[in-house]
Protein backbone atom coordinates (compact mmCIF):
# COMPACT_ATOMS: atom_id res chain seq x y z
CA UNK A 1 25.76 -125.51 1.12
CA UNK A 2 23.87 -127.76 3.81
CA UNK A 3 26.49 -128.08 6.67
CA UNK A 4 30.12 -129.01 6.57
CA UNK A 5 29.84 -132.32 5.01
CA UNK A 6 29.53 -130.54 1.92
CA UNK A 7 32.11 -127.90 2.43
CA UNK A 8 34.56 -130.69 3.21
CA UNK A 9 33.83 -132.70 0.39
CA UNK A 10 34.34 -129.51 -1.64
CA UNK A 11 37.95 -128.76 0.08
CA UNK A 12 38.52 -131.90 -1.63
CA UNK A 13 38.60 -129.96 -5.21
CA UNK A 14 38.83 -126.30 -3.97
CA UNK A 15 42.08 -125.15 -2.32
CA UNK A 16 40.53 -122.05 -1.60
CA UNK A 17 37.47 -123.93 0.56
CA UNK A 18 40.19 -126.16 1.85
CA UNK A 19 41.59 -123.08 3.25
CA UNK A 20 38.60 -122.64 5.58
CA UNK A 21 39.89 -125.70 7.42
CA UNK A 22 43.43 -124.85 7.57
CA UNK A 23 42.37 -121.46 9.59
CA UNK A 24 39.59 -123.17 11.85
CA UNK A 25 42.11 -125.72 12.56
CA UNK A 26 44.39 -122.77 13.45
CA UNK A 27 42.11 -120.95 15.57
CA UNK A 28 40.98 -123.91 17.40
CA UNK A 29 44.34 -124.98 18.42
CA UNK A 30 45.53 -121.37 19.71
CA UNK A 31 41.95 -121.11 21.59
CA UNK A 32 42.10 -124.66 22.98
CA UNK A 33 45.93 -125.09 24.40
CA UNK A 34 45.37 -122.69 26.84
CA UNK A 35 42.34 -124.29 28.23
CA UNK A 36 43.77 -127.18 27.91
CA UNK A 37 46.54 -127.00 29.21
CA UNK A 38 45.19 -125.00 32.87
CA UNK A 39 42.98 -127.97 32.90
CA UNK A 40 45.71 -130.45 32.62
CA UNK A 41 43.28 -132.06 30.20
CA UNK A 42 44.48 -135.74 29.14
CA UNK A 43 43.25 -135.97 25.88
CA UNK A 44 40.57 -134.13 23.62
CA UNK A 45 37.56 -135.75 22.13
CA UNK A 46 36.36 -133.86 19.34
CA UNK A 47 32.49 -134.37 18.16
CA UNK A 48 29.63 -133.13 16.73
CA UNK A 49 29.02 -133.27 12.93
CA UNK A 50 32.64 -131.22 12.70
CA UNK A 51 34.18 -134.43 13.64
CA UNK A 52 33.47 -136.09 10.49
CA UNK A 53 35.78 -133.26 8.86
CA UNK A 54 38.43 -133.59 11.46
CA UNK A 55 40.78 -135.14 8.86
CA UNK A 56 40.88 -131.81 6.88
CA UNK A 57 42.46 -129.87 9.99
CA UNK A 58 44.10 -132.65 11.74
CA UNK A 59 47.42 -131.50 10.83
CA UNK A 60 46.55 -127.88 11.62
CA UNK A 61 45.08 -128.64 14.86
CA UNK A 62 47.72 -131.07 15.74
CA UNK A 63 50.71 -128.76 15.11
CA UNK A 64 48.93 -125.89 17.05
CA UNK A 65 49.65 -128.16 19.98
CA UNK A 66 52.85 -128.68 19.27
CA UNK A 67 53.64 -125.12 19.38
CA UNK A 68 52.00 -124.36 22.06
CA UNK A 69 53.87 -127.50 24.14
CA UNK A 70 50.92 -129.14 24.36
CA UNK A 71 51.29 -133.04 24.05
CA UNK A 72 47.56 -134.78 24.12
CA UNK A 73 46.13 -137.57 22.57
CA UNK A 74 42.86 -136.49 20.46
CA UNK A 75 40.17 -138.68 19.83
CA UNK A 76 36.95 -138.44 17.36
CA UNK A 77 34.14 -139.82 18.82
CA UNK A 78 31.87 -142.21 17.45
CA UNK A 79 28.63 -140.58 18.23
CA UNK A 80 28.87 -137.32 16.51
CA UNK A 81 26.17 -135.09 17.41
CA UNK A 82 24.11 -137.84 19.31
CA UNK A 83 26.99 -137.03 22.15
CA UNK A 84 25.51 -134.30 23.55
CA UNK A 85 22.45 -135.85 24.29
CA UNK A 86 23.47 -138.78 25.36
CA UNK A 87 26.18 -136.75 28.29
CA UNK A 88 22.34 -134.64 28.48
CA UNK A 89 20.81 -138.47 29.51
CA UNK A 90 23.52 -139.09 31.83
CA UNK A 91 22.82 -136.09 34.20
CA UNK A 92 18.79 -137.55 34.26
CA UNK A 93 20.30 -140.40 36.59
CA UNK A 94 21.06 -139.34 39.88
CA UNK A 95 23.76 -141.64 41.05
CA UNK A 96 26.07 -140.38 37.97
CA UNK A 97 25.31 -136.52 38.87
CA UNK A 98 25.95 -136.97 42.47
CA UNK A 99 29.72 -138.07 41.84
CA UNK A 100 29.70 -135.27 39.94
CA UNK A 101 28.64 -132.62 42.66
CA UNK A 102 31.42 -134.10 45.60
């Protein structure tokens, strides 16, 4: 398998593959609400090639905030793994990474 656009196309079919997603969505829930939550984060934007799978641990992830109290909005952005680099542009100009040193 190439990356998780196959795997998730195979959780499709496979209940045991579609298991993977039910436990990553678990473990990223219990490790995010705490971070979250200290942070007093107001959402979470989730990206990267993994977002494009988000629908096959949405439920997981989303009632892993429930327990844990935590009541954000999530949000799947658009630019999947081009996000890093373009937040990785953003500190090249200096007026945006000065209001980010005050």
């Amino acid at each position: 398998i190439a990356g998780v656009k196959e795997i998730a196309e195979e959780a499709k079919t496979d209940v045991k593959v579609a298991a993977i997603f039910t436990t990553f969505g678990e473990n990223l829930g219990g490790f995010l609400v705490p971070w979250l939550t200290r942070f007093e984060a107001n959402c979470l934007v989730i990206g990267g090639n993994i977002s494009a799978a988000y629908p096959r641990f949405e439920t997981v992830l989303k009632n892993e905030f429930e327990k844990g109290n935590l009541s954000i909005p999530l949000y799947i952005s658009s630019l999947q793994e081009d996000a890093a680099l373009a937040g990785s542009a953003y500190l090249c100009d200096n007026a945006f990474y000065a209001q980010l040193i005050k």
